[in-house]
Protein backbone atom coordinates (compact mmCIF):
# COMPACT_ATOMS: atom_id res chain seq x y z
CA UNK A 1 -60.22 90.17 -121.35
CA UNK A 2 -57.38 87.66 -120.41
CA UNK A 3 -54.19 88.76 -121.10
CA UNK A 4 -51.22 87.35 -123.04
CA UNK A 5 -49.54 84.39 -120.47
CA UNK A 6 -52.45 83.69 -118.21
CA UNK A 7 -52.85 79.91 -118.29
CA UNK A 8 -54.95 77.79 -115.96
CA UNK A 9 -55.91 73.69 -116.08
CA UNK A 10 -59.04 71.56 -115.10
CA UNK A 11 -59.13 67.82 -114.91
CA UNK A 12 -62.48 66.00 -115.36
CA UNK A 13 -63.42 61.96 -114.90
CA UNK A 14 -64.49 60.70 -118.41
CA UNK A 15 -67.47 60.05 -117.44
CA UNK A 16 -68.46 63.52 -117.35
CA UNK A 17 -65.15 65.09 -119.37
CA UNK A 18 -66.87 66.17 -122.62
CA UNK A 19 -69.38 68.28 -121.21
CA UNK A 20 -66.72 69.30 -118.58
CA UNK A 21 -64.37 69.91 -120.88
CA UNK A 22 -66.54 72.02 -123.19
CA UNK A 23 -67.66 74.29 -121.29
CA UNK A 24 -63.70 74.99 -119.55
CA UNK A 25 -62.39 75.77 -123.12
CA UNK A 26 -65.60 77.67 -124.02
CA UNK A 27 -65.51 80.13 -121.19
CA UNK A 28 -61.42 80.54 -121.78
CA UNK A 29 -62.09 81.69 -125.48
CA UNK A 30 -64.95 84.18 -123.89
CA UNK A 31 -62.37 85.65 -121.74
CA UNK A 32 -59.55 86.00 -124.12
CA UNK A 33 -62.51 87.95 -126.48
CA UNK A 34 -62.96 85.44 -128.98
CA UNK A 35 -66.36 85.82 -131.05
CA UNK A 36 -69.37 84.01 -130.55
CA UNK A 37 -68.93 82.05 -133.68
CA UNK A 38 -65.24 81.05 -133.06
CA UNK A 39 -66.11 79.96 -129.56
CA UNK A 40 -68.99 77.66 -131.27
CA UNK A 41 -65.96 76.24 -133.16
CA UNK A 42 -63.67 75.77 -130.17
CA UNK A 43 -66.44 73.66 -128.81
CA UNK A 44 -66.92 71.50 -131.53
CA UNK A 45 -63.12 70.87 -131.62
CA UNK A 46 -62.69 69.94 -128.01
CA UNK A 47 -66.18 67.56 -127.98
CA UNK A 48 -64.22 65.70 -130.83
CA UNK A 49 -60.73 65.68 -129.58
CA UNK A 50 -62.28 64.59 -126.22
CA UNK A 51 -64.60 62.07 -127.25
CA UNK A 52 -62.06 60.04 -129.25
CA UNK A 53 -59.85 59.95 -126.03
CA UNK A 54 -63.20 58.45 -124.03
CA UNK A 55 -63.35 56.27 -126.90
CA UNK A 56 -60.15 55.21 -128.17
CA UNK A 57 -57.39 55.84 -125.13
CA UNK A 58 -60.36 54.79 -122.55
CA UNK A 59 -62.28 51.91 -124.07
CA UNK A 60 -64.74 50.89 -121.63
CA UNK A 61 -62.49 52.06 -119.44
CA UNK A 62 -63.09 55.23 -116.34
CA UNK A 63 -60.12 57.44 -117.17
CA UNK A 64 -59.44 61.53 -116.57
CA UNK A 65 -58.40 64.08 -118.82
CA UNK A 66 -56.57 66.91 -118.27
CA UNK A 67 -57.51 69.96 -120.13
CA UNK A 68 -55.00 72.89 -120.00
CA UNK A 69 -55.04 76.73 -121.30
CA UNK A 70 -52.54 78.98 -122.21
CA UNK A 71 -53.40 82.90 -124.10
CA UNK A 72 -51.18 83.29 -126.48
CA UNK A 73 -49.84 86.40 -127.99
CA UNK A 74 -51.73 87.65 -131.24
CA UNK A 75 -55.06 86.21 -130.31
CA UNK A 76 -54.29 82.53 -129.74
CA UNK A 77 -55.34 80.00 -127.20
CA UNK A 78 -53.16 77.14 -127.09
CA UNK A 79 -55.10 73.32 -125.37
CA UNK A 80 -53.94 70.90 -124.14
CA UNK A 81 -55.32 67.79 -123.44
CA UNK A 82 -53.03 64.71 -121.62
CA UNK A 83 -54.71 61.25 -120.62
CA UNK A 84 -53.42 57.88 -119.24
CA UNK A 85 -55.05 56.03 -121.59
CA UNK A 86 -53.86 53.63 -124.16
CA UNK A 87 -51.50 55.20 -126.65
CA UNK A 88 -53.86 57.41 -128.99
CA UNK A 89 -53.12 59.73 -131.74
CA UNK A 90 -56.24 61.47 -133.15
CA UNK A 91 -53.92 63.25 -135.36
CA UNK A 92 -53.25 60.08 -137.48
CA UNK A 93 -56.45 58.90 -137.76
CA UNK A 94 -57.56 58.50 -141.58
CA UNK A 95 -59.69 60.88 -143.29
CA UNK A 96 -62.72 58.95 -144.23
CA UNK A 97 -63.51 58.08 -147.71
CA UNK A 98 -66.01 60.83 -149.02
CA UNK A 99 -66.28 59.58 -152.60
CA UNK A 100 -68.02 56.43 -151.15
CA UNK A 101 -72.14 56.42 -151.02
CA UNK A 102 -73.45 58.01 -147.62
CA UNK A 103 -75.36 54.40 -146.66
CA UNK A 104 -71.85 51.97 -147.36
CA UNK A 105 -70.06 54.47 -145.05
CA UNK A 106 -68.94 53.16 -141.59
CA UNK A 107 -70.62 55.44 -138.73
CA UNK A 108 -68.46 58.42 -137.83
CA UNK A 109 -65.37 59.47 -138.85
CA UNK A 110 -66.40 62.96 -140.22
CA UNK A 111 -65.32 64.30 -137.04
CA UNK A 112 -61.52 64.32 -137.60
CA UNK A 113 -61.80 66.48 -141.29
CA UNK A 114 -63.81 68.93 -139.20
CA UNK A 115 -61.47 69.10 -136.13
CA UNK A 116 -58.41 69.95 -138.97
CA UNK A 117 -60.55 72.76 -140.60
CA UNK A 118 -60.95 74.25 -136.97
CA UNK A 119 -58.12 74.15 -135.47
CA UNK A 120 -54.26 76.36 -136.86
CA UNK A 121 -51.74 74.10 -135.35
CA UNK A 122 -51.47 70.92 -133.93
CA UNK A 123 -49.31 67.99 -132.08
CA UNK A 124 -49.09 65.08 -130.32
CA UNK A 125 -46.77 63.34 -128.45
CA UNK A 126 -46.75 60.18 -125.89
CA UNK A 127 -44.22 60.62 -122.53
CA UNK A 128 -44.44 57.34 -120.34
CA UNK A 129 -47.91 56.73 -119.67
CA UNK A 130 -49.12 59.89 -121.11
CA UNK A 131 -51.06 61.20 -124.47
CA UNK A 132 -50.59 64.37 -124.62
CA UNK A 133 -52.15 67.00 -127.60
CA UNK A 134 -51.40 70.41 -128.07
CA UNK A 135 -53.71 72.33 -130.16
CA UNK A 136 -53.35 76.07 -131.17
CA UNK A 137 -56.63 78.04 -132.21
CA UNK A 138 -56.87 81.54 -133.83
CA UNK A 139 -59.18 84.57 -132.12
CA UNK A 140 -60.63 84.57 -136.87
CA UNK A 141 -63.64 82.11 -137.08
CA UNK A 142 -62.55 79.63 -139.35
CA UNK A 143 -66.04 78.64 -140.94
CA UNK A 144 -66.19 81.47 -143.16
CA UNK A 145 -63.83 80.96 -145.62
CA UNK A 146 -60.52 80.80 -143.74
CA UNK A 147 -57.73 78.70 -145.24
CA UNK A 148 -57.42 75.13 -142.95
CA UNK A 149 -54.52 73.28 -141.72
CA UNK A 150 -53.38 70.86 -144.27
């Protein structure tokens, strides 16, 4: 099991960073001893958070993204993710409108709520030419009842 303070960082073209990406964080929570389901979670949270940067900092656009790991004390794993994209937020993004019929809804946009029910703690922050989001996830599965981030 990883111990409090390790820390380590991977860097992946977008073309391939989801995947990339995915699998880095997954194998991180494994070491630190996270459970099956909460490492299902982490996965989900970092194919969002990753996608919208391919999407929305990247365009059409080849980029990289960083992807960096630090174990926390008290069963935490803190991410963070930095691109050179256009300035993104995914933080900000509205919540979609739920009370609207399934078939008027645009496409998407479900994946933000999610990503705040997964994750404890959260920021972002641009410096120069650089996105950069920290994200803070708990060792408890959060699909089970937890309380979210509000």
């Amino acid at each position: 099991m990883t111990e409090p303070g390790a820390s380590g960082r991977m860097s992946s073209p977008t073309i391939d960073a989801v995947a990339r990406c995915t699998e880095f964080a997954a194998a991180q929570a494994r070491e630190a001893g996270f459970s099956l389901a909460r490492v299902h979670e982490i996965e989900l949270v970092v194919e969002e958070i990753v996608a919208n940067i391919c999407q929305y900092s990247y365009g059409d656009q080849l980029g990289s993204v960083e992807l960096c790991w630090e174990q926390l004390d008290g069963g935490k794993l803190a991410l963070e993710f930095v691109d050179y994209g256009r300035a993104f937020n995914i933080l900000a993004l509205a919540a979609p409108d739920l009370s609207v019929d399934l078939d008027q809804r645009d496409v998407g946009g479900i994946g933000v709520p999610m990503l705040r029910a997964l994750i404890d703690e959260a920021s972002y922050r641009r410096e120069d030419t650089r996105n950069v989001l920290y994200v803070i996830v708990h060792a408890t599965p959060r699909l089970r009842g937890e309380p979210a981030v509000t």
